[in-house]
Every structure is written in structure tokens, then in C-alpha cells.
Protein backbone atom coordinates (compact mmCIF):
# COMPACT_ATOMS: atom_id res chain seq x y z
CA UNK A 1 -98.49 -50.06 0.98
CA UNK A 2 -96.84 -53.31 1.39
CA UNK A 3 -95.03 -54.61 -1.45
CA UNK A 4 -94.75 -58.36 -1.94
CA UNK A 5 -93.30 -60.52 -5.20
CA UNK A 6 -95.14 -63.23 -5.68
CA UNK A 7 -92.53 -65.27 -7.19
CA UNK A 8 -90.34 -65.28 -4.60
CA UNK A 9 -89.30 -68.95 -3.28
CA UNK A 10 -92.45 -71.15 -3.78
CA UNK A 11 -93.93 -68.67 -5.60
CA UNK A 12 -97.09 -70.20 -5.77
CA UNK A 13 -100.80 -69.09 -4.61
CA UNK A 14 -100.42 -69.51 -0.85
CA UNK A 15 -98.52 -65.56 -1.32
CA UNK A 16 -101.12 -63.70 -2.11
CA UNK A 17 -103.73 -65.85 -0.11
CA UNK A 18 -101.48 -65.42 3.04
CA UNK A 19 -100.80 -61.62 2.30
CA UNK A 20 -104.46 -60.60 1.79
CA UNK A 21 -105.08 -62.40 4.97
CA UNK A 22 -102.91 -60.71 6.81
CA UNK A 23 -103.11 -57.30 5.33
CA UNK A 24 -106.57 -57.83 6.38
CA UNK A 25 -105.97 -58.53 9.99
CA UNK A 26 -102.99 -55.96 10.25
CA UNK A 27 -105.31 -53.37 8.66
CA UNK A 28 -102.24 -52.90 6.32
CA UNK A 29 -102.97 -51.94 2.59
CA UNK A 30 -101.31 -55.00 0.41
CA UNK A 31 -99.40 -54.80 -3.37
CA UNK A 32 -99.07 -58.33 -4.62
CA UNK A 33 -97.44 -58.62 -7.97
CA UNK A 34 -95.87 -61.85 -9.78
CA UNK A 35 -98.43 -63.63 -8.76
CA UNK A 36 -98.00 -67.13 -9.53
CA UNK A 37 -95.34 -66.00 -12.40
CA UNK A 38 -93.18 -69.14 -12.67
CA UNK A 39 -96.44 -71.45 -13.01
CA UNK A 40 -97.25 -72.68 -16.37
CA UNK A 41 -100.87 -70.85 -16.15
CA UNK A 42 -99.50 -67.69 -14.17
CA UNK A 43 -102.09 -65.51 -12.55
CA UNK A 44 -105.01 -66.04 -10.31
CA UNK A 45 -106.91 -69.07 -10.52
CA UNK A 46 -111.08 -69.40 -9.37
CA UNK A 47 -109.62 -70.66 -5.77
CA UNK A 48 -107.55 -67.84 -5.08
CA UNK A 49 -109.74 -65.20 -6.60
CA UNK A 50 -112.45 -66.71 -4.09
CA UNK A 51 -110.48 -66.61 -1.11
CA UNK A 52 -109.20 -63.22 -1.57
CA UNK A 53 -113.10 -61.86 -2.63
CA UNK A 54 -114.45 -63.56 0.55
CA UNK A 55 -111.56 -61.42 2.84
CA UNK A 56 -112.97 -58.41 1.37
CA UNK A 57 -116.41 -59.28 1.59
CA UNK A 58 -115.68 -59.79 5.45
CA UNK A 59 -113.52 -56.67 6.20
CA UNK A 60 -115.73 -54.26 3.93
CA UNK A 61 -112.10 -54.20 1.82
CA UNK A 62 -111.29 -52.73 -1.69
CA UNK A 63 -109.58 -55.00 -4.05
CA UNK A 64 -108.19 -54.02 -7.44
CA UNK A 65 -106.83 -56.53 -10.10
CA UNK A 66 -109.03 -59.52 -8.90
CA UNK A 67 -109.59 -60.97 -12.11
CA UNK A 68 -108.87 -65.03 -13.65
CA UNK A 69 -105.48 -64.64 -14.93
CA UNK A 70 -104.40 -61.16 -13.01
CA UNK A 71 -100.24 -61.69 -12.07
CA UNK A 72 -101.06 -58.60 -10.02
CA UNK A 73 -103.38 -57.19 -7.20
CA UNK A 74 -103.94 -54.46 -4.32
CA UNK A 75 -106.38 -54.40 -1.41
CA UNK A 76 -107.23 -51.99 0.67
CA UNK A 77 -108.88 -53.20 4.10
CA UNK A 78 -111.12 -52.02 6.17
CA UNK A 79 -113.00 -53.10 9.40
CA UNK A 80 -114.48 -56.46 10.15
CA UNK A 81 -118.19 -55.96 10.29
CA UNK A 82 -119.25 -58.97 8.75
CA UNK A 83 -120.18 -61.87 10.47
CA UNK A 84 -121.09 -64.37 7.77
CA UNK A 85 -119.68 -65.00 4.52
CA UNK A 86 -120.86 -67.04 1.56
CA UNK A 87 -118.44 -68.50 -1.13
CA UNK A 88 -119.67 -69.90 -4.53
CA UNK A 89 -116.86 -72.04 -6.18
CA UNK A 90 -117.63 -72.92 -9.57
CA UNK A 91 -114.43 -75.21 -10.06
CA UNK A 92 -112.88 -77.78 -7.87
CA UNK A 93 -110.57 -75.28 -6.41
CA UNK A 94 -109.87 -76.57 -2.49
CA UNK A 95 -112.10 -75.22 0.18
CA UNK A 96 -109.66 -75.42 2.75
CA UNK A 97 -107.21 -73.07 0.65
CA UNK A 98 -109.76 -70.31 0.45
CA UNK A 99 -110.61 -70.82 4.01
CA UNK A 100 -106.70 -69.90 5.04
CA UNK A 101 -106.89 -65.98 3.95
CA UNK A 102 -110.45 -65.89 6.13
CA UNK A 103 -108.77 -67.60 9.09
CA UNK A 104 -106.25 -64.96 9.43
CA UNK A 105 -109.10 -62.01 8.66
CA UNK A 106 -111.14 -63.54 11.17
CA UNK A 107 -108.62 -63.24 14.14
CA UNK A 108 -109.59 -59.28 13.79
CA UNK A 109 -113.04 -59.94 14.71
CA UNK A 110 -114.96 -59.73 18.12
CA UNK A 111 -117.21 -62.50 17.95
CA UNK A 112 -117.88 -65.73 15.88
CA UNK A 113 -117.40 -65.14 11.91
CA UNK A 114 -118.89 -68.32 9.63
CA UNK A 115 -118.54 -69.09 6.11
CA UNK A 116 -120.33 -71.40 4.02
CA UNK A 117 -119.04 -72.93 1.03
CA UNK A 118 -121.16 -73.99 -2.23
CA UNK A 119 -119.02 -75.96 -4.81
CA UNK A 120 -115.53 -76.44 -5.06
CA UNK A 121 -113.79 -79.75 -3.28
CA UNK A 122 -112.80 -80.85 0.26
CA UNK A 123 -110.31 -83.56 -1.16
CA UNK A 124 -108.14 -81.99 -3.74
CA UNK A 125 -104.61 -82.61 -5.39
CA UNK A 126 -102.12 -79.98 -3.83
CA UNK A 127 -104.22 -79.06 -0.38
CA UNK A 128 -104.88 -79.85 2.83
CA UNK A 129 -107.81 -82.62 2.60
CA UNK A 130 -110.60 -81.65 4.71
CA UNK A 131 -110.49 -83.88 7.59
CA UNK A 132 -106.85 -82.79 7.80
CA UNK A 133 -108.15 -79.70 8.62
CA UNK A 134 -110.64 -80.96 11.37
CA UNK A 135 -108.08 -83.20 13.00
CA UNK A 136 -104.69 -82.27 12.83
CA UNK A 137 -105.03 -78.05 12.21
CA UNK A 138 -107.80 -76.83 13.88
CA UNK A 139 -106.74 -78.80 17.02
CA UNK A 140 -103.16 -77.24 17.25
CA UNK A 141 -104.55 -74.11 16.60
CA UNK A 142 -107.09 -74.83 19.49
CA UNK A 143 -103.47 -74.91 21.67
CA UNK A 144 -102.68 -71.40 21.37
CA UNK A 145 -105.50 -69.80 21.54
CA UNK A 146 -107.74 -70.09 17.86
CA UNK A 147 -110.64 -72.90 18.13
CA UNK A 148 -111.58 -73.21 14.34
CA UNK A 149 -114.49 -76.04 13.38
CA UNK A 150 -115.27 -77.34 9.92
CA UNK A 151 -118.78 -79.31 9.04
CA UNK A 152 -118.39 -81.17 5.58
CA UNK A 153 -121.95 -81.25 4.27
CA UNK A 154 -120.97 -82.87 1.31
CA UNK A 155 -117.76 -83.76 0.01
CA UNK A 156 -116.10 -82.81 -3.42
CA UNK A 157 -113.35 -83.59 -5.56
CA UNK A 158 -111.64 -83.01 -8.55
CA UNK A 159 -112.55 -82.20 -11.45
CA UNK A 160 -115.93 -81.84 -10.94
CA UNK A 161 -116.09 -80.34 -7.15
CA UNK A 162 -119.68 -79.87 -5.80
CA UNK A 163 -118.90 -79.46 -2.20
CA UNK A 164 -120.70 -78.37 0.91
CA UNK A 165 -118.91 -77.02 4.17
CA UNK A 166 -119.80 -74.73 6.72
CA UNK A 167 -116.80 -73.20 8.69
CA UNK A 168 -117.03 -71.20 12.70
CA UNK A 169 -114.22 -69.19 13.18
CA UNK A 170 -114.03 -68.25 17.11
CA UNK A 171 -111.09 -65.48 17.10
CA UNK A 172 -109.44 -65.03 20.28
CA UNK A 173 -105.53 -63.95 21.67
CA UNK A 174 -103.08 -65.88 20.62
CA UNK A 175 -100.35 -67.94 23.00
CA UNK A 176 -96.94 -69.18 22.30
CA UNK A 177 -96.65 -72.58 21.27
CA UNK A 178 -93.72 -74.35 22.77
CA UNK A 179 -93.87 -77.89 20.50
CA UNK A 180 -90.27 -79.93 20.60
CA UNK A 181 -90.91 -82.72 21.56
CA UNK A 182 -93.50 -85.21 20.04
CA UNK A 183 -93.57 -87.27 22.90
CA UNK A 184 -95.63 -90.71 22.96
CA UNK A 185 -98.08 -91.91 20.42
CA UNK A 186 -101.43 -92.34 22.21
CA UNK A 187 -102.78 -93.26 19.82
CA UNK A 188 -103.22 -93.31 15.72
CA UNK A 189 -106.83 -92.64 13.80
CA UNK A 190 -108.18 -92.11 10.36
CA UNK A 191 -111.05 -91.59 7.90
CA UNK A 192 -111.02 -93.36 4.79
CA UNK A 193 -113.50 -92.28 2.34
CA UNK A 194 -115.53 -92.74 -1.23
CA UNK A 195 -118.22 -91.48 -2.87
CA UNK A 196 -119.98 -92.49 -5.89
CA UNK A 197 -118.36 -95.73 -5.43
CA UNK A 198 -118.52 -99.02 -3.93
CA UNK A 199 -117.50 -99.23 -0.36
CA UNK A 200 -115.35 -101.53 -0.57
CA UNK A 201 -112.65 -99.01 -1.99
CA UNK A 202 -112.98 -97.03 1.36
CA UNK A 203 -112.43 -100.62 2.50
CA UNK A 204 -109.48 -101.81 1.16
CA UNK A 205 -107.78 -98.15 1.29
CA UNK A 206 -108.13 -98.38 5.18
CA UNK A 207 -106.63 -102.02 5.20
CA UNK A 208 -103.68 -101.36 3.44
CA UNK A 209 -102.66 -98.43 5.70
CA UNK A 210 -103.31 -100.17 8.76
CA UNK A 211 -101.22 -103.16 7.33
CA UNK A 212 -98.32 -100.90 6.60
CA UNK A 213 -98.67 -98.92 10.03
CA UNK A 214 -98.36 -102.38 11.18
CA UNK A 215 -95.60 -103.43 10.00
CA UNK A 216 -94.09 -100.54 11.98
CA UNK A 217 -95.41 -101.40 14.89
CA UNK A 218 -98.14 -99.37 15.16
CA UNK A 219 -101.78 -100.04 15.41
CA UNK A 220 -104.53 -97.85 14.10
CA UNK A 221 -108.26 -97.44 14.03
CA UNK A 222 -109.32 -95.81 10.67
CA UNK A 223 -113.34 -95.28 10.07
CA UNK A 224 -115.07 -96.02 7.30
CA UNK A 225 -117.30 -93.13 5.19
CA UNK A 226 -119.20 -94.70 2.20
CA UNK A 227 -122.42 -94.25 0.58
CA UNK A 228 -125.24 -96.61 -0.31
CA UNK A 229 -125.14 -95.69 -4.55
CA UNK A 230 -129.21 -94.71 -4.81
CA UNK A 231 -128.57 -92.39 -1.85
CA UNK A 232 -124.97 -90.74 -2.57
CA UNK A 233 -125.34 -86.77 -2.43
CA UNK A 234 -122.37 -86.54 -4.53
CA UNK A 235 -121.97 -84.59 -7.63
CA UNK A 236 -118.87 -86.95 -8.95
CA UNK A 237 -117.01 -90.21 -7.57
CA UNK A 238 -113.62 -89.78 -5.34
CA UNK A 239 -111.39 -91.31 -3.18
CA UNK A 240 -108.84 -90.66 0.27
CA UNK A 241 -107.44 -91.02 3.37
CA UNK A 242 -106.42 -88.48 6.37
CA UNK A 243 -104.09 -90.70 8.86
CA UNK A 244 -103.19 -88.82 12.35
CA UNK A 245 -101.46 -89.78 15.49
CA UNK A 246 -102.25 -87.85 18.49
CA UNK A 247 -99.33 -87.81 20.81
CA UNK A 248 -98.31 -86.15 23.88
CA UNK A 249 -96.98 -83.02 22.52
CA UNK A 250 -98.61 -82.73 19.12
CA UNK A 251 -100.42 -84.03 16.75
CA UNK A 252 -98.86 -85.32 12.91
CA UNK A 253 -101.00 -85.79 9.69
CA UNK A 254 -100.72 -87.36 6.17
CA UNK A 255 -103.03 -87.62 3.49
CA UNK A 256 -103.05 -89.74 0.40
CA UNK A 257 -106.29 -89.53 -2.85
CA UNK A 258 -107.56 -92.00 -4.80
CA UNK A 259 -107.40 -91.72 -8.86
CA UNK A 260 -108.58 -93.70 -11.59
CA UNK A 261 -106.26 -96.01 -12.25
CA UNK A 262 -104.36 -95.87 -8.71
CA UNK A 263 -105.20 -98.79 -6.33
CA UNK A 264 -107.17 -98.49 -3.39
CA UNK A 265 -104.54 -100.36 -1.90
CA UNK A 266 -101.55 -98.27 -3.08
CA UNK A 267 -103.63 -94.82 -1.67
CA UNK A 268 -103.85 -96.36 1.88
CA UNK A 269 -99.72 -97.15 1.72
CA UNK A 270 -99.22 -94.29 0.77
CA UNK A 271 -101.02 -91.93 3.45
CA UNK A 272 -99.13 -94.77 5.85
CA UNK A 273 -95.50 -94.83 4.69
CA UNK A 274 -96.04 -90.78 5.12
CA UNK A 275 -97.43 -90.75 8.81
CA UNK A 276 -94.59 -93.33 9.73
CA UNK A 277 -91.76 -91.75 7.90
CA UNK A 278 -92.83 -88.91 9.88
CA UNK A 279 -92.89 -90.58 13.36
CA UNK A 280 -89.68 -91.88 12.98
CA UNK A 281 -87.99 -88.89 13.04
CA UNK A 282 -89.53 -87.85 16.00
CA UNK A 283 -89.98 -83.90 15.38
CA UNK A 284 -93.27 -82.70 17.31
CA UNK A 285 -95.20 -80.90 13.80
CA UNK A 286 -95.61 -82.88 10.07
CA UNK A 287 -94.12 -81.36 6.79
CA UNK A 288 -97.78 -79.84 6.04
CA UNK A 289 -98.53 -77.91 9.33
CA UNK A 290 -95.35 -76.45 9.93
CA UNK A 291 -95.86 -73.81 7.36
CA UNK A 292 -99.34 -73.26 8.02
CA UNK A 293 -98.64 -72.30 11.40
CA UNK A 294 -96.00 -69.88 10.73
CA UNK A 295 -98.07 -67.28 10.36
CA UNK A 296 -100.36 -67.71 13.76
CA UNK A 297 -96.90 -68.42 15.13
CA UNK A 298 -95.66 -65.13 14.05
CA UNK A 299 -98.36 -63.10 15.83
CA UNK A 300 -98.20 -65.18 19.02
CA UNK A 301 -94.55 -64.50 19.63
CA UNK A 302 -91.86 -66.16 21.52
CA UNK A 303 -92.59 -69.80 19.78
CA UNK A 304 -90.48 -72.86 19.05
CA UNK A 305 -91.65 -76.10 17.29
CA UNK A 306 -89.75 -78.77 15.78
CA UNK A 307 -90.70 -79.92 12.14
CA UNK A 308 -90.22 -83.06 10.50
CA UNK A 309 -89.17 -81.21 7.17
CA UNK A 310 -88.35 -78.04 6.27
CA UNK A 311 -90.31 -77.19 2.95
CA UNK A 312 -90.30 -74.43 0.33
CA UNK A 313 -93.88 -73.20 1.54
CA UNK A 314 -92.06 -73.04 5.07
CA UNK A 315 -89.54 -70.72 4.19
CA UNK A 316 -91.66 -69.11 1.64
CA UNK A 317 -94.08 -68.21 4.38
CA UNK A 318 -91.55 -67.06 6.87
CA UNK A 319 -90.19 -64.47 4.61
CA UNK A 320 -93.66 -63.27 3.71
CA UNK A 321 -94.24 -62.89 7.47
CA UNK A 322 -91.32 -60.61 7.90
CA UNK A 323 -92.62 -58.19 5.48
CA UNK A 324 -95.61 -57.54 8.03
CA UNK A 325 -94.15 -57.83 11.07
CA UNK A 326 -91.03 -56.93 12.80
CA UNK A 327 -90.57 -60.52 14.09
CA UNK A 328 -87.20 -62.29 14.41
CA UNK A 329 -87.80 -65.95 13.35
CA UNK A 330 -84.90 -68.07 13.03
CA UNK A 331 -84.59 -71.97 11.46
CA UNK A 332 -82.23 -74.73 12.17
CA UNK A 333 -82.15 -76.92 9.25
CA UNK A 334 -82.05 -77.26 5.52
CA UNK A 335 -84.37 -77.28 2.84
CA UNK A 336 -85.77 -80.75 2.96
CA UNK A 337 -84.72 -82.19 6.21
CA UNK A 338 -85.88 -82.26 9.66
CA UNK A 339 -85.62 -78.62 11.59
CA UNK A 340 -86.41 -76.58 14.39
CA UNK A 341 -87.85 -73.32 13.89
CA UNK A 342 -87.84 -70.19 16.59
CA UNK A 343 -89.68 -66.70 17.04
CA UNK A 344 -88.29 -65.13 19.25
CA UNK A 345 -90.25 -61.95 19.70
């Protein structure tokens, strides 16, 4: 069995949603203890006890210790049978975090796996927004080999959650990803969105990041999703933006949610100042996806991307990765700066 501390580096929930994932595809029994231990409510929260249920609903998989609070779990994984899974979130825990441990599951099957999701949120503090997932992950995944699509039903967001997603998984053999070199913008989109609220939030969000992308010389085209109020299928009101520039070597992403109290204007400038910081240095993958391709990276082999920053989650995931695989990875850079990032078997 396969021993992993989940306080190690990050230490954070991504461990033991990354390591149930890939016991499950590895068909390697899993130990996960620490969880979460340097977090000021340690243990398993309703998101990760969802995402690691849902991989053992889909591999027919034993799990021991999956309970709210539990600093401590072991699965046992067995074959994936299953082609459809259903996952009832009662908080406003992300959908696109429990969807990562069912990615990685999913790349054991033979044919399409889907999941549906009932509650939770698509647009969440701390987590890949939803339409970051549709345009900037699943696409780059798409490029070696993994075509991934997502179907928002109906948004949610914290606190009160309420979403609606449907997920197709299409698992297939993964190819090395050579991604160095950004190469030219072609072009820069986005989504700007609200719910339960007037429109012209979504409005003034999109404005303000197009204004800022402007003043670096870029141009943008961001859409506009808004409700009429009588008709909005949301359970609660909530706010945000997904910027992305597609380019000829990549694609980079940033993010930015709306709060009470936080302009609409201030949300768009923010998602902008991101996406620009990040073109400016040049590197072909954004903070965010570099560590959530380590893992796909990993089993592809013989990979090199450069990132524009070199986070805690990347390194955290990297060393998780070694304790599954005999991979040699190696990373060019420091903690919080631009780096470049090899496997080289």
C-alpha cells in the first residue's frame, strides 16, 4: 500500500483527491494520512469526501475512513465497470475539484464515463471556475490525447451552491506535450457572468477587463451571461469572470469572483491584470494549469512545458507523482517565479 502524508508541502485537499485518483487508475491500493493537518478545520471536507466517494463508486473501490473531519483514509480499487456516476453536493464545495480524482479514474476506462453533478458550485473561492475548465483545461488536455467536455446546467456559488453540470470523460493514450514556447496571441476571449442579479454587473465586470487588457495593448471579446430576474434558475446571486488567450502554442487562463461589497469593476481588473501579468512573461502554461497537468504529464512521459510560476500545488503535486510512478521530473525555477518543468521518462 502506498503511503502518502498529507501535509507535506501544500498540504491541502488536492493530496488525497490526486492520490485516490491515481491509485484508482494505477490499480494501486492508497494510505492517505494528515490529511489537510495544517488547515484550521483539518480533515475531509463535503468536496473532498464527494470526489473520493464518486472514484469508488466508478472503480467498484473500497474506501475506509471517508468520513467529515477524517485526517486519515485507505482505498482499495478495483476495476472500472461503471459508466455513469452521480454526485449529490450538499455544500458549495467546487464541482470542478471533485471532478479532478474522476478525470484521472476515468483514463482506466474503455469507453465514455459521465458524471452528473446536483448541488455544489461551478464558481467558487480557491478552484478552478468552471468555464476555466471548458476553455483553458479540457482543451490542453485535448493536445495529448484526453478530450474532456463540461455542460453547466446551472451555475452555483458560494455559500449557497445549487449547481447543475454534466461532465463526458472520453479516456484515451496519452502523448507528450512539448509546450515552451507561447508563441503569438491569436486572439483573447471571455465569459463574464451573474446570476440573481442585474446584468449590468456582468456588464461592467467585462468592461473593466477589456479596458485594462487595453491598456496593454491587447484587445478582447468577452460574452455576456445574465438572466432576466423572473426567469433566473438560480438558487443564490453570484458573480465572475474566466479571461483566456489562445495562442500558438498554448492556451493561458485567469479568473477573478464577484463578492458583496467588491466592485464589478475591480473583479474584471482583476481577472485582467492576471491574464496580462501572465503574457508578459511569455512562458507557454498559466500559474493554475501547470500543476494540474503534472499528473497527465507524468503518465505521458518525455514532456516539457514552460510555466509562468512555479507554485506550492506544483511542487506539491510533483512529489505526490513520484510516489506512484518511477518518473524522473525535473524543474528549473524557484518557488514563485517563472520555470520550466521536464519528464523525462
Amino acid at each position: 500500500m502506498i503511503e502518502i502524508d498529507g501535509s507535506m508541502l501544500e498540504g491541502g485537499g488536492s493530496i488525497v483527491r490526486i492520490a485516490v485518483g491515481l491509485a484508482a487508475l494505477l490499480g494501486k491500493p492508497v494510505r492517505v494520512y494528515n490529511i489537510r493537518a495544517k488547515r484550521e478545520n483539518p480533515g475531509l471536507r463535503e468536496q473532498h469526501l464527494e470526489g473520493i466517494r464518486a472514484v469508488a463508486k466508478l472503480c467498484e473501490g473500497r474506501l475506509e475512513g471517508d468520513e467529515l473531519g477524517s485526517q486519515e483514509i485507505k482505498f482499495w480499487p478495483g476495476e472500472v465497470r461503471v459508466r455513469r456516476v452521480h454526485v449529490n453536493i450538499r455544500t458549495a464545495g467546487n464541482i470542478t475539484l471533485v471532478l479532478q480524482p474522476l478525470m484521472l479514474a476515468a483514463l482506466r476506462a474503455d469507453k465514455l464515463v459521465e458524471v452528473e453533478f446536483e448541488g455544489g458550485a461551478t464558481d467558487a473561492p480557491l478552484a478552478p471556475p468552471v468555464d476555466y475548465l471548458k476553455y483553458v483545461t479540457f482543451p490542453m488536455l485535448a493536445r495529448i490525447g484526453y478530450r474532456c467536455e463540461i455542460e453547466c446546467i446551472r451555475r452555483g456559488h458560494y455559500p449557497e451552491g445549487g449547481a447543475q453540470a454534466r461532465a463526458r470523460l472520453y479516456p484515451g493514450e496519452l502523448k507528450p506535450l512539448r509546450a515552451v514556447e507561447r508563441g503569438k496571441i491569436l486572439g483573447i476571449r471571455g465569459i463574464s457572468h451573474c446570476v440573481r442579479l442585474p446584468r449590468s454587473i456582468a456588464e461592467r465586470q467585462a468592461n473593466a477587463a477589456k479596458k485594462r487588457l487595453l491598456k496593454e495593448g491587447y484587445t478582447a471579446e468577452v460574452e455576456i451571461e445574465a438572466y432576466d430576474s423572473e426567469k433566473d434558475p438560480h438558487i443564490a446571486p453570484g458573480t465572475g469572470i474566466v479571461l483566456w488567450a489562445e495562442c500558438e502554442g498554448s492556451i493561458l487562463g485567469a479568473s477573478a469572483l464577484g463578492k458583496p461589497g467588491k466592485p464589478a469593476e475591480e473583479v474584471g481588473e482583476e481577472a485582467a491584470e492576471e491574464l496580462s501579468t501572465q503574457l508578459k512573461i511569455g512562458a507557454a502554461i498559466d500559474k493554475h494549469l501547470t500543476d494540474q497537468l503534472i499528473p497527465y504529464l507524468a503518465l505521458a512521459g518525455k514532456s516539457e512545458i514552460t510555466s509562468c510560476e512555479i507554485t506550492l500545488h506544483t511542487l506539491t503535486n510533483i512529489e505526490l507523482i513520484k510516489k506512484f510512478l518511477d518518473v524522473e521530473l525535473e524543474v528549473e525555477g524557484s518557488l514563485g517565479n517563472p520555470g520550466r518543468i521536464r519528464i523525462k521518462s
